[in-house]
Protein backbone atom coordinates (compact mmCIF):
# COMPACT_ATOMS: atom_id res chain seq x y z
CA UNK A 1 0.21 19.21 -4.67
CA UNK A 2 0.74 15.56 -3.62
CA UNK A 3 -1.50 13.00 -5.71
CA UNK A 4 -2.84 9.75 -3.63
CA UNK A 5 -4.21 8.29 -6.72
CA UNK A 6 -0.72 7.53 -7.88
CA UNK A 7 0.23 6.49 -4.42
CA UNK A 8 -1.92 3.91 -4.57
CA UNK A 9 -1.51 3.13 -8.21
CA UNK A 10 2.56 2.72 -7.12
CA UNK A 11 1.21 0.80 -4.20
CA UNK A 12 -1.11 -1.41 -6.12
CA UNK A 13 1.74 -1.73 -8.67
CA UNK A 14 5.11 -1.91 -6.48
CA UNK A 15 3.42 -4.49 -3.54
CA UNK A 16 4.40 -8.61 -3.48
CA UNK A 17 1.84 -10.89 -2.36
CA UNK A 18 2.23 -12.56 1.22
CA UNK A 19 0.04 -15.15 0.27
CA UNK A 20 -2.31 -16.59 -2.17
CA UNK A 21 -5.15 -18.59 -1.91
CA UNK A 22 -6.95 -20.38 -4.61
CA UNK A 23 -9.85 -22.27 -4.83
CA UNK A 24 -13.38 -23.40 -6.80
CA UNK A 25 -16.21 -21.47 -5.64
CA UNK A 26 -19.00 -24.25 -5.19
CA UNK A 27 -22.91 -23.27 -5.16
CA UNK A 28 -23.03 -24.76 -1.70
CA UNK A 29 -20.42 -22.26 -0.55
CA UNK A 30 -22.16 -19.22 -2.68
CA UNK A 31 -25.70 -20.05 -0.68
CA UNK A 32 -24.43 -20.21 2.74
CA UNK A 33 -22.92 -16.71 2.20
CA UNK A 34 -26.21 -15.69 0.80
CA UNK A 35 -27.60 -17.25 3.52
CA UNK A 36 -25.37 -15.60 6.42
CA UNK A 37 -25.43 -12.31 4.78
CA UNK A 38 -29.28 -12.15 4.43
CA UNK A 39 -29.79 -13.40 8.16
CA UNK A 40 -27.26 -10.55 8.82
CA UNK A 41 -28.43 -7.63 6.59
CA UNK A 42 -32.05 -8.20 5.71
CA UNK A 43 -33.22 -9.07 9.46
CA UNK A 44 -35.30 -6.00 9.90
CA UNK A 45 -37.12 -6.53 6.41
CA UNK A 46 -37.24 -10.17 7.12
CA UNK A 47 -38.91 -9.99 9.80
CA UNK A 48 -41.51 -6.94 8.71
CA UNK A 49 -42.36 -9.62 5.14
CA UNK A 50 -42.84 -12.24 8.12
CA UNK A 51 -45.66 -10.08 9.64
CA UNK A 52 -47.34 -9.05 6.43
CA UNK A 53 -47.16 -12.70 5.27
CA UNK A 54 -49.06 -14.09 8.86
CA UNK A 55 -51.21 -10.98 8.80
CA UNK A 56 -52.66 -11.78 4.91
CA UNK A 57 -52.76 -15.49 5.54
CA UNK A 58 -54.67 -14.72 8.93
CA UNK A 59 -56.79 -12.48 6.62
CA UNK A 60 -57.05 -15.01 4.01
CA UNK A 61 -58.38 -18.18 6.31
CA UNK A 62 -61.02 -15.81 7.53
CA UNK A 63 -62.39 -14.67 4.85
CA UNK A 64 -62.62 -18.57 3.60
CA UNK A 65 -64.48 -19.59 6.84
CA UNK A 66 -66.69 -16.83 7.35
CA UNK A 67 -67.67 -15.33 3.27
CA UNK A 68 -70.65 -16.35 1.06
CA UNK A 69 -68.59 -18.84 -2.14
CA UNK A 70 -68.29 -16.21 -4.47
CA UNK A 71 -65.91 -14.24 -2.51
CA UNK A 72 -64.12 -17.05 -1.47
CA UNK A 73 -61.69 -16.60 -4.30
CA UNK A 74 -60.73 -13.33 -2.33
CA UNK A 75 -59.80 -15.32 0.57
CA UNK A 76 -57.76 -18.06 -1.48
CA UNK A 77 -55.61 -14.36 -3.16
CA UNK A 78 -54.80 -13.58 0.69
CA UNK A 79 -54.31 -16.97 1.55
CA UNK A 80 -51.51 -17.80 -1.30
CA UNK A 81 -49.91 -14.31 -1.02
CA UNK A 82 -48.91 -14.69 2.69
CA UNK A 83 -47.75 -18.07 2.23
CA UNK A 84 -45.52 -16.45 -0.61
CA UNK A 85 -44.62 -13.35 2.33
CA UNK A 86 -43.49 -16.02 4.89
CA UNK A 87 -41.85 -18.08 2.18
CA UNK A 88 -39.28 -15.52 0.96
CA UNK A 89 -38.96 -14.13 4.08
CA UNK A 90 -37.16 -16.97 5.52
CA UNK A 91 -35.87 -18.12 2.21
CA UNK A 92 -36.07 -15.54 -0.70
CA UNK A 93 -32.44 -15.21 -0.38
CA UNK A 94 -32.01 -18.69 -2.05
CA UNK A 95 -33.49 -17.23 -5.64
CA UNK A 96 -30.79 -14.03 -6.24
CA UNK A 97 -28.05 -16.73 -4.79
CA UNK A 98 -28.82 -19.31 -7.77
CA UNK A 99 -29.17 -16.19 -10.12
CA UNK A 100 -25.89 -14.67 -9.08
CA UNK A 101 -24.08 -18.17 -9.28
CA UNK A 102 -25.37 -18.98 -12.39
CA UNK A 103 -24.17 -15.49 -13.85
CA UNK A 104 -20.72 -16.45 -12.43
CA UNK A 105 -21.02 -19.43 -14.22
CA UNK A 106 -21.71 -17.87 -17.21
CA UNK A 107 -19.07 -15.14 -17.13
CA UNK A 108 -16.12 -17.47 -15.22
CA UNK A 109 -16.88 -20.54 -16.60
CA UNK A 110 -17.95 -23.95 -14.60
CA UNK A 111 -17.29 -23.68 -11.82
CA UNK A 112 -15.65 -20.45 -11.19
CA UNK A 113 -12.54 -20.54 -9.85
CA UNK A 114 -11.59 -17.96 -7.75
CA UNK A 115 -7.81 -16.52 -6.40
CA UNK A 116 -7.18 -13.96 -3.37
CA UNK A 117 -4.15 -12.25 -3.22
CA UNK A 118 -3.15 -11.04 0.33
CA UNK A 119 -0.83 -8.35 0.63
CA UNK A 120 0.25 -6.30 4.06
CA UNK A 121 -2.23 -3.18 2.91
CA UNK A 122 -4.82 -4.82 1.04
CA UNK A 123 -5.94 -8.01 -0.84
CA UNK A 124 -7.10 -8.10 -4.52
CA UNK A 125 -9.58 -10.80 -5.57
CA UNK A 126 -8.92 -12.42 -9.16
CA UNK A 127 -11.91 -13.86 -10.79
CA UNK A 128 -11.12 -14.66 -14.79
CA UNK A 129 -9.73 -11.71 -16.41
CA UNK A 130 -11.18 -8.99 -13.82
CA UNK A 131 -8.97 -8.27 -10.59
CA UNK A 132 -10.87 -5.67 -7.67
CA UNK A 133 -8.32 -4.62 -5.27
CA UNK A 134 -9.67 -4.06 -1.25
CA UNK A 135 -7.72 -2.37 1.14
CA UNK A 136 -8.33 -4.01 4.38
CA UNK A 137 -9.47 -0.77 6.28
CA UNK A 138 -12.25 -1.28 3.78
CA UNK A 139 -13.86 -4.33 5.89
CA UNK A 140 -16.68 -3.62 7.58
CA UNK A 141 -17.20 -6.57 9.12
CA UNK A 142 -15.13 -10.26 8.96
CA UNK A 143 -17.24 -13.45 9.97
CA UNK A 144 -15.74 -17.00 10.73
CA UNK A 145 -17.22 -20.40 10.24
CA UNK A 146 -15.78 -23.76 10.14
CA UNK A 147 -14.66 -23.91 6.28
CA UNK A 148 -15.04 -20.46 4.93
CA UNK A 149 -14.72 -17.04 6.04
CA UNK A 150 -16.76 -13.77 4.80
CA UNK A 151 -14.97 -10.25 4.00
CA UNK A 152 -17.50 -7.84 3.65
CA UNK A 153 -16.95 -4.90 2.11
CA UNK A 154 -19.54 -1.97 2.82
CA UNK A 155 -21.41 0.61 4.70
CA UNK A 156 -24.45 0.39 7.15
CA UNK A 157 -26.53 -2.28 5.87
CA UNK A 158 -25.15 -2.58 2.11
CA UNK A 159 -22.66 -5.07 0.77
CA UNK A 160 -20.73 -3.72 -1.97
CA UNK A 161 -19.01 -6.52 -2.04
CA UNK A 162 -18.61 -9.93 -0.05
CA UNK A 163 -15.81 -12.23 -0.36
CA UNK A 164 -15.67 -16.01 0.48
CA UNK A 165 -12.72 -17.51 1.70
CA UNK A 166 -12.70 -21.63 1.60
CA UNK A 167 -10.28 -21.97 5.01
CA UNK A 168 -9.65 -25.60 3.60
CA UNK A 169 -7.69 -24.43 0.64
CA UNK A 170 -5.02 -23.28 2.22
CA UNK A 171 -2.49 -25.40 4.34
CA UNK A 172 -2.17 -24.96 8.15
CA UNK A 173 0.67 -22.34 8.20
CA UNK A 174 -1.30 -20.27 5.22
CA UNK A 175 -4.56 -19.91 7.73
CA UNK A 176 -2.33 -18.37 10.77
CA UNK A 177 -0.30 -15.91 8.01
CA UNK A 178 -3.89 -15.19 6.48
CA UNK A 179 -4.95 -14.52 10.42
CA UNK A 180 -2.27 -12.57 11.09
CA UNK A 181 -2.84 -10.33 8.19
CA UNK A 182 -6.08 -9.51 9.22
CA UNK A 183 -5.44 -9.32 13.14
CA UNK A 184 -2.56 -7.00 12.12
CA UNK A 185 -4.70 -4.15 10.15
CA UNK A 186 -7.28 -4.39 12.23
CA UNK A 187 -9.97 -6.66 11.05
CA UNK A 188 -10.82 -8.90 13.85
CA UNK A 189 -14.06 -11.57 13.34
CA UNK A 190 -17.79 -10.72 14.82
C-alpha cells in the first residue's frame, strides 16, 4: 500500500526554496488584513448587527420621546446598545486585530518578524521557532493591493489561516518569480 504521508514528508523534506521573502509584520499591515478579511467574510453578519443596531437605537429614541421619566432609563439601555450594534458592525474587527497582534507580539517578540518560503508545490511560513507548510492548491482565494498581498487559506466562509505578503520587501524580479509561482499552480487574484 503506497503511503502519501511520507510523500509529502519526502516532499516537505527533499524541496529547495525558489524564493524567500522576509519582512516585519507592522500593526498597520495586521489591521488592514483584518480589515479586508472582515469586509470579505463577515458581510452577511455585518450587515444583519447593522440592522439590529438601527432597529434598537430607533427603539431606544422612541421610547425617550414618548415614555413617562421613570422608564426613560429603558430607552437610554436601547439607545447605547444599538450604538454599540452599529459600532462593531463596521468596526468590531479592529478589537480581535489588536488582540491577535499583541499575542504575536508576545509569542514572536517586537515586532514579529515574519519569513515565507516559496517553493514550486507549496510555501511554508516561518514565524520564530514554528514553521506551517501550505500547499498552494490549498488557497482559496489570493487578493492584491498596492503593498501587500493576502493568501487565504480555507473553506466557505472560514479562514484557517491568512497570510500577508509585504510586496515591498522583495525586489522587482522577486515579485514577477513570486507571480509566477502562483499564476503557475493555479492561484490567480480576485
Amino acid at each position: 500500500m503506497h503511503n502519501h504521508r511520507n510523500d509529502k514528508e519526502d516532499l516537505l523534506k527533499n524541496a529547495k526554496p525558489v524564493l524567500t521573502s522576509q519582512f516585519i509584520l507592522t500593526k498597520s499591515m495586521h489591521r488592514f488584513y483584518a480589515k479586508e478579511t472582515f469586509r470579505i467574510y463577515h458581510k452577511k453578519w455585518s450587515n444583519i448587527v447593522m440592522l439590529a443596531g438601527i432597529l434598537a437605537l430607533g427603539v431606544g429614541i422612541l421610547i425617550l420621546l414618548s415614555l413617562p421619566s421613570f422608564l426613560k432609563i429603558i430607552g437610554g439601555i436601547f439607545t447605547v446598545s444599538g450604538l454599540y450594534f452599529i459600532f462593531m458592525s463596521r468596526f468590531g474587527y479592529l478589537f480581535g486585530a489588536n488582540l491577535s497582534y499583541k499575542n504575536l507580539e508576545e509569542q514572536l517578540g517586537t515586532p514579529p518578524e515574519v519569513r515565507v518560503r516559496f517553493y514550486p508545490a507549496f510555501f511554508s511560513v516561518i514565524t520564530g521557532d514554528k514553521t506551517l507548510n501550505f500547499y498552494y492548491k490549498q488557497i482559496t482565494k489570493r487578493l492584491e493591493y498596492e503593498e501587500l498581498s493576502v493568501l487565504i487559506i480555507g473553506a466557505g466562509t472560514t479562514i484557517a489561516h491568512g497570510q500577508i505578503i509585504d510586496k515591498s520587501a522583495m525586489e522587482p524580479k522577486d515579485l514577477e518569480k513570486y507571480y509566477d509561482l502562483l499564476e503557475h499552480a493555479g492561484v490567480l487574484p480576485e
